[in-house]
N, C-alpha and C. Protein backbone atom coordinates (compact mmCIF):
# COMPACT_ATOMS: atom_id res chain seq x y z
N UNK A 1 0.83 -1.22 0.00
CA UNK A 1 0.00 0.00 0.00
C UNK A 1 0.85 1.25 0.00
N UNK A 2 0.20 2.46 0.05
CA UNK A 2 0.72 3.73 -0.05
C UNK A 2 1.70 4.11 1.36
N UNK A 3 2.51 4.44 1.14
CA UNK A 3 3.17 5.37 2.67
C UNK A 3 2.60 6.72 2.88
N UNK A 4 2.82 6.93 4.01
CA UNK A 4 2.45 8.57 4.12
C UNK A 4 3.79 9.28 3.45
N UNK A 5 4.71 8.82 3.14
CA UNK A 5 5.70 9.56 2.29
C UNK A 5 5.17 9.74 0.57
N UNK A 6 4.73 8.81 0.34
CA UNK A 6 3.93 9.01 -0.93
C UNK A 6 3.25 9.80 -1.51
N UNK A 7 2.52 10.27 -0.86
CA UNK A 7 1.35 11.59 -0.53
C UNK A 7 1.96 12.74 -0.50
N UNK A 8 3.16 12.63 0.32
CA UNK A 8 3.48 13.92 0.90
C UNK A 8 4.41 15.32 -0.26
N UNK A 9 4.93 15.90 -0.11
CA UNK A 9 5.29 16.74 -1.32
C UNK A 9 6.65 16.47 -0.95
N UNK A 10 7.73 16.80 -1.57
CA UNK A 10 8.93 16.67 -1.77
C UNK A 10 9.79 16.70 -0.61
N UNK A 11 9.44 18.15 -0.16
CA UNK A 11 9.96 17.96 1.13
C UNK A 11 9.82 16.88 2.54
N UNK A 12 8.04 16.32 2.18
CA UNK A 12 8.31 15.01 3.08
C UNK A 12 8.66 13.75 2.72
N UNK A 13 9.04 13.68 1.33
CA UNK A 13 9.63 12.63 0.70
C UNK A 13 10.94 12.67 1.74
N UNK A 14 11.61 13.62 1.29
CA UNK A 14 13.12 13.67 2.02
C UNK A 14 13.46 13.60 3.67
N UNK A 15 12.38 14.52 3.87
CA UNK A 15 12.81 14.05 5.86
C UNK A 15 12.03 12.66 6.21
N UNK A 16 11.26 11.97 5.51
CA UNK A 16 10.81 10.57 5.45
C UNK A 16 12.07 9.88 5.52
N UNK A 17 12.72 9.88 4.10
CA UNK A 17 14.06 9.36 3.85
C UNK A 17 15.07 9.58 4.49
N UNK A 18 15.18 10.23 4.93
CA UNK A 18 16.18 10.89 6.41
C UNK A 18 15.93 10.05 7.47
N UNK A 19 14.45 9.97 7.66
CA UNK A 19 14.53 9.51 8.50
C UNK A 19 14.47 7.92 8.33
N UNK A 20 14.56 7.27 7.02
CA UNK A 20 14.57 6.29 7.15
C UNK A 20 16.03 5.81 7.68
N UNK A 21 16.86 6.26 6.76
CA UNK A 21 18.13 6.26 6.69
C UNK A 21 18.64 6.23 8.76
N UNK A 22 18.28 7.59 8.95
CA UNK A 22 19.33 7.53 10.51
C UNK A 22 18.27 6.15 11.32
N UNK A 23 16.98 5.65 11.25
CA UNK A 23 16.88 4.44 11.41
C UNK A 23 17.68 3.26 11.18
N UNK A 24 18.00 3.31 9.96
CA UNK A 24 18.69 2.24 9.58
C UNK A 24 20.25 2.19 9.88
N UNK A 25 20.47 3.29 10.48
CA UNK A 25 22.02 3.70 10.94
C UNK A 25 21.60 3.38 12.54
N UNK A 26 20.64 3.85 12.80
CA UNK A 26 20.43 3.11 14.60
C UNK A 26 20.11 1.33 14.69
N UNK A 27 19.80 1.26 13.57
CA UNK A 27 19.71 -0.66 13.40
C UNK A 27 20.65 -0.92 13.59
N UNK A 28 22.22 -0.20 12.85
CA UNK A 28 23.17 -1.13 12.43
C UNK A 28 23.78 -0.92 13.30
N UNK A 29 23.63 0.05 14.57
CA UNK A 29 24.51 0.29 15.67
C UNK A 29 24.13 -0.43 16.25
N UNK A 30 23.06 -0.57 16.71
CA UNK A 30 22.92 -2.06 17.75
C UNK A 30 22.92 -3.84 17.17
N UNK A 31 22.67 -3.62 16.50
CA UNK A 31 23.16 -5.19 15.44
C UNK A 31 24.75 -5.13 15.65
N UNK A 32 25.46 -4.26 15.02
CA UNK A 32 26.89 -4.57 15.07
C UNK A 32 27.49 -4.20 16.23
N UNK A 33 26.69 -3.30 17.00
CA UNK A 33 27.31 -3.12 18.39
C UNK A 33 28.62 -2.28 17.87
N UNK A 34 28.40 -1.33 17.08
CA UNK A 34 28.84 -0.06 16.55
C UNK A 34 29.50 0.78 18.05
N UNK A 35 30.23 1.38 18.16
CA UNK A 35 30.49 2.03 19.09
C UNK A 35 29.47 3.40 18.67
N UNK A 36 28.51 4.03 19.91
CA UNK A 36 27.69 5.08 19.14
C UNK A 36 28.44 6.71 18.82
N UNK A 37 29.47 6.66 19.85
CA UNK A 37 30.01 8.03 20.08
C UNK A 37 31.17 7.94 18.40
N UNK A 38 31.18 6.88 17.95
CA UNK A 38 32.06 6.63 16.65
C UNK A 38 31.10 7.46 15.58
N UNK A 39 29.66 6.85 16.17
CA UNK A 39 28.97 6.97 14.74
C UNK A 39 28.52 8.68 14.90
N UNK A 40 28.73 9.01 15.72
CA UNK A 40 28.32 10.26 15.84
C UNK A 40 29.06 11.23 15.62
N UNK A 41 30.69 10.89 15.69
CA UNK A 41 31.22 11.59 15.26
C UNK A 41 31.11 11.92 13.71
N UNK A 42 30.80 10.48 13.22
CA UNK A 42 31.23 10.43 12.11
C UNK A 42 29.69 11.24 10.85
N UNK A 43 29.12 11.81 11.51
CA UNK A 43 27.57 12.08 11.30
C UNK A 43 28.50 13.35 11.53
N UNK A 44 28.87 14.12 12.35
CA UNK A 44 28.87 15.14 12.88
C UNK A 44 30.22 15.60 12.11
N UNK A 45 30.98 14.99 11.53
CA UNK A 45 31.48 15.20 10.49
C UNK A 45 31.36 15.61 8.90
N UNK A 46 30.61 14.53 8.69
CA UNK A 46 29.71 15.13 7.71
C UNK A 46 29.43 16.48 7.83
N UNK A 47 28.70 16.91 8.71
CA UNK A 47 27.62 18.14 8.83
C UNK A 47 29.12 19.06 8.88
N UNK A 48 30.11 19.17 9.45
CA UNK A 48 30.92 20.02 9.56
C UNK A 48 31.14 20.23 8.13
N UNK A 49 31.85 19.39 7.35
CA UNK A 49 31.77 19.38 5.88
C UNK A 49 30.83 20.24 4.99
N UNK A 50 29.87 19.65 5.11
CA UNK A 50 28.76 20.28 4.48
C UNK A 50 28.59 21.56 4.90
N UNK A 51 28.50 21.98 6.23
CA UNK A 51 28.51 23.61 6.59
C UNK A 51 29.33 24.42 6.36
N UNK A 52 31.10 23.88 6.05
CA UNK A 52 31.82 24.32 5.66
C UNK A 52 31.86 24.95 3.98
N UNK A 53 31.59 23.87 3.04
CA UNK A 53 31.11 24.20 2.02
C UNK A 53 29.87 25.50 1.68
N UNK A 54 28.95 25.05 2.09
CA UNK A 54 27.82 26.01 2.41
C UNK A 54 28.97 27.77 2.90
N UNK A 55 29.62 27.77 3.85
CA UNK A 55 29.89 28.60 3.89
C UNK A 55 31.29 29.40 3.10
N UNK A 56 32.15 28.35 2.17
CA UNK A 56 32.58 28.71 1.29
C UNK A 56 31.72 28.97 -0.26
N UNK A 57 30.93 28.25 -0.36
CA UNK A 57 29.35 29.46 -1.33
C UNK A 57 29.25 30.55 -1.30
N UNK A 58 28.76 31.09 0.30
CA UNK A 58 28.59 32.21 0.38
C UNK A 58 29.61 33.03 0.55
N UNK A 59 30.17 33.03 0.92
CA UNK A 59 32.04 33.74 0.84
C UNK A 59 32.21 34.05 -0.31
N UNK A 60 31.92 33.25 -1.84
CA UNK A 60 31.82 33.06 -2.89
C UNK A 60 30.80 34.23 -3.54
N UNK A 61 30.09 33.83 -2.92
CA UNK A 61 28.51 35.02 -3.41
C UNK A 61 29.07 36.52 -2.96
N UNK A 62 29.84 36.28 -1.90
CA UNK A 62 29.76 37.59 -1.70
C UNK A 62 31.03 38.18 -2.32
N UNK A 63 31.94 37.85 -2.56
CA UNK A 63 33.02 38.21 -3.34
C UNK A 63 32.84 38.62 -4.76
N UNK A 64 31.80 37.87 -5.39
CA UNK A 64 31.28 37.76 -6.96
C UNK A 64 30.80 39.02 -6.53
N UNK A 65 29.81 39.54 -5.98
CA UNK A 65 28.88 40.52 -5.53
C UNK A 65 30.04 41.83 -5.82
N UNK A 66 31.09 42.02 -4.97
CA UNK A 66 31.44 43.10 -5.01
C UNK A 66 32.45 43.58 -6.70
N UNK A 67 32.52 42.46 -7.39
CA UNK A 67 33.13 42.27 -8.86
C UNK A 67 32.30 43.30 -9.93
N UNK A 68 32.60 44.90 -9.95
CA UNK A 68 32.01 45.45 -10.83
C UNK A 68 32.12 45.07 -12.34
N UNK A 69 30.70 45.40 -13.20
CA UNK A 69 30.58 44.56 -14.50
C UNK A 69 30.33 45.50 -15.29
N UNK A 70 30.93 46.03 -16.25
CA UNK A 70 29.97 47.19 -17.22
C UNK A 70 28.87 46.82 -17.68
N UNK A 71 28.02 47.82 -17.74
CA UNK A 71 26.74 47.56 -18.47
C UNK A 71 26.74 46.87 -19.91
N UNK A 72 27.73 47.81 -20.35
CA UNK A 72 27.56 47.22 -22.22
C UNK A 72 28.29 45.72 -22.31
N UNK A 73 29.27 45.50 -21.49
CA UNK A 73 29.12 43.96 -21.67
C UNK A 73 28.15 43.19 -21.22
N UNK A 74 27.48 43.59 -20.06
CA UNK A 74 26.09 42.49 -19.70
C UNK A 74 25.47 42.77 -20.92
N UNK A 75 24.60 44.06 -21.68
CA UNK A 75 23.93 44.21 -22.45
C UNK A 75 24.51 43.56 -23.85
N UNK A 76 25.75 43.11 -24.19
CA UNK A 76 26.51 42.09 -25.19
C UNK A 76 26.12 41.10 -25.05
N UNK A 77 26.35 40.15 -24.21
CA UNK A 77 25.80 38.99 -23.35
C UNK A 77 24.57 38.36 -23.69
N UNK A 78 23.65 39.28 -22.77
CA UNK A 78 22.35 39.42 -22.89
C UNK A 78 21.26 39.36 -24.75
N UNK A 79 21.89 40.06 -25.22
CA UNK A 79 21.99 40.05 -26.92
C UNK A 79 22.50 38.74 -27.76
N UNK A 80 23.76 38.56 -27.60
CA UNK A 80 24.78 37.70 -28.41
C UNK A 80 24.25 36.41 -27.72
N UNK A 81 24.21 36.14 -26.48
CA UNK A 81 24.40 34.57 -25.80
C UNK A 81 22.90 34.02 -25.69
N UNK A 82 22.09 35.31 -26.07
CA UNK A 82 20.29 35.35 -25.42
C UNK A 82 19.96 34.14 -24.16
N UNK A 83 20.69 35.27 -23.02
CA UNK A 83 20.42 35.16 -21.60
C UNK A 83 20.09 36.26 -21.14
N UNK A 84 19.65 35.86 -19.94
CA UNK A 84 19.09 36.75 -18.65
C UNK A 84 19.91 37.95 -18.70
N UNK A 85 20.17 39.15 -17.80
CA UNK A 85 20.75 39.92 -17.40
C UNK A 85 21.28 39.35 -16.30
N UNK A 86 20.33 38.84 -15.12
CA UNK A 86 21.21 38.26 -14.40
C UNK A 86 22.42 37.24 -14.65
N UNK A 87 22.07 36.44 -15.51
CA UNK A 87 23.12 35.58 -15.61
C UNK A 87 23.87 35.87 -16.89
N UNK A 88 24.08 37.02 -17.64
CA UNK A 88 25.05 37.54 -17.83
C UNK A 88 26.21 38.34 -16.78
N UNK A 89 25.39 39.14 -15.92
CA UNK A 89 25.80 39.70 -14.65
C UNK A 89 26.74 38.32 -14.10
N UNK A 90 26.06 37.34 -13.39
CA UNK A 90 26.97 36.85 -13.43
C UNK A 90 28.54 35.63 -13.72
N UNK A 91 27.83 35.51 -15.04
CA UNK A 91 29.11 35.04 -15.69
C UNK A 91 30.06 36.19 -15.92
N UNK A 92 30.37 37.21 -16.18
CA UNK A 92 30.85 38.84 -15.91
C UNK A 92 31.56 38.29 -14.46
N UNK A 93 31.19 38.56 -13.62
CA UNK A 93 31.70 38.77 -12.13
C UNK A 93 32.37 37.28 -12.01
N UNK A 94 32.05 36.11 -12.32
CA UNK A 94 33.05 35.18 -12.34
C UNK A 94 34.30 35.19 -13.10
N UNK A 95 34.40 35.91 -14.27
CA UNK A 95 35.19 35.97 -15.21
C UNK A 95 36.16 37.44 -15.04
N UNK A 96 35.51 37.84 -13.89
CA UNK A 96 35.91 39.89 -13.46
C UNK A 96 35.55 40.63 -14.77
N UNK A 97 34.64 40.50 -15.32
CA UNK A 97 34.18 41.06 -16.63
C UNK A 97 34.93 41.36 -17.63
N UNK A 98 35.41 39.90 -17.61
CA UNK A 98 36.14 39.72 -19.14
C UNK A 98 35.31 38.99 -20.01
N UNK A 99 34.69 39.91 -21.44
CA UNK A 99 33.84 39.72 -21.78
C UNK A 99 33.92 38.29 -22.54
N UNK A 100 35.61 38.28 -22.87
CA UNK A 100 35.56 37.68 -24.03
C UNK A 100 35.84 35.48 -23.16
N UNK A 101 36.78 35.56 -22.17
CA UNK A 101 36.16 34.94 -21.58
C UNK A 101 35.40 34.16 -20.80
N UNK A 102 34.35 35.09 -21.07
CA UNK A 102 32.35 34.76 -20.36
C UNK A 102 32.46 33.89 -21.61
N UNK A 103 32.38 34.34 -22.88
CA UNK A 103 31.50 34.04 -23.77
C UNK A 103 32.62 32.62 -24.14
N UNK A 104 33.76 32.57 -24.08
CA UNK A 104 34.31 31.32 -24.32
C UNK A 104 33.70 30.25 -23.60
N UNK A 105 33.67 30.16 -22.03
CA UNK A 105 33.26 29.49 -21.35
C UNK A 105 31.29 29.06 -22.05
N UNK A 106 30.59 30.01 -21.66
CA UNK A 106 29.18 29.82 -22.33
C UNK A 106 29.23 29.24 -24.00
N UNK A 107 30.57 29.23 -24.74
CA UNK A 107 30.43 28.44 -26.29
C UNK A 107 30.43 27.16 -25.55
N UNK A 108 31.61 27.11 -24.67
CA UNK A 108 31.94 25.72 -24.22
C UNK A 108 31.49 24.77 -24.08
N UNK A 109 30.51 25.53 -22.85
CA UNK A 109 29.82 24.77 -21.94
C UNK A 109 28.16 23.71 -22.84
């Protein structure tokens, strides 16, 4: 039959699955007799990881952010590549608004 994860929208697909998962990580600690303070580190590792990343993103975002872009190359961009403004903006600020190459990378890609 149906689960209540089935029903649910995406987001309770995933904390369903979450939670299936750290279930099945509390099974295998007492089946294998896992040491728990092991497994927790090793969980709590992860998350350091992942928050770390997360906060090299935004370090990222904000560095791109302060990367001034001329207008007439976004408005090149925007024309020639037929994209957004934003995402001419920022392929520009990844590239420090070198127009020529933004547009190598975007043939590339």
């Amino acid at each position: 039959g149906a689960t209540m994860a089935d029903s649910g929208s995406a987001k309770d697909k995933t904390s369903a699955r979450e939670a299936s998962q750290l279930a099945d990580i509390d099974k295998y600690v007492e089946d294998e007799g896992v040491d728990k303070s092991k497994a927790q580190e090793a969980l709590s590792s992860i998350q350091d990881d992942h928050q770390k990343e997360l906060e090299a993103k935004i370090q990222r975002e904000k560095e791109l952010a302060k990367v001034k872009v001329s207008k007439t190359n976004v408005e090149f961009l925007v024309k020639e590549m037929e994209m957004t403004k934003d995402a001419a903006e920022r392929q520009l600020k990844i590239h420090k608004d070198d127009v020529v190459l933004a547009v190598r990378e975007l043939l590339a890609s």
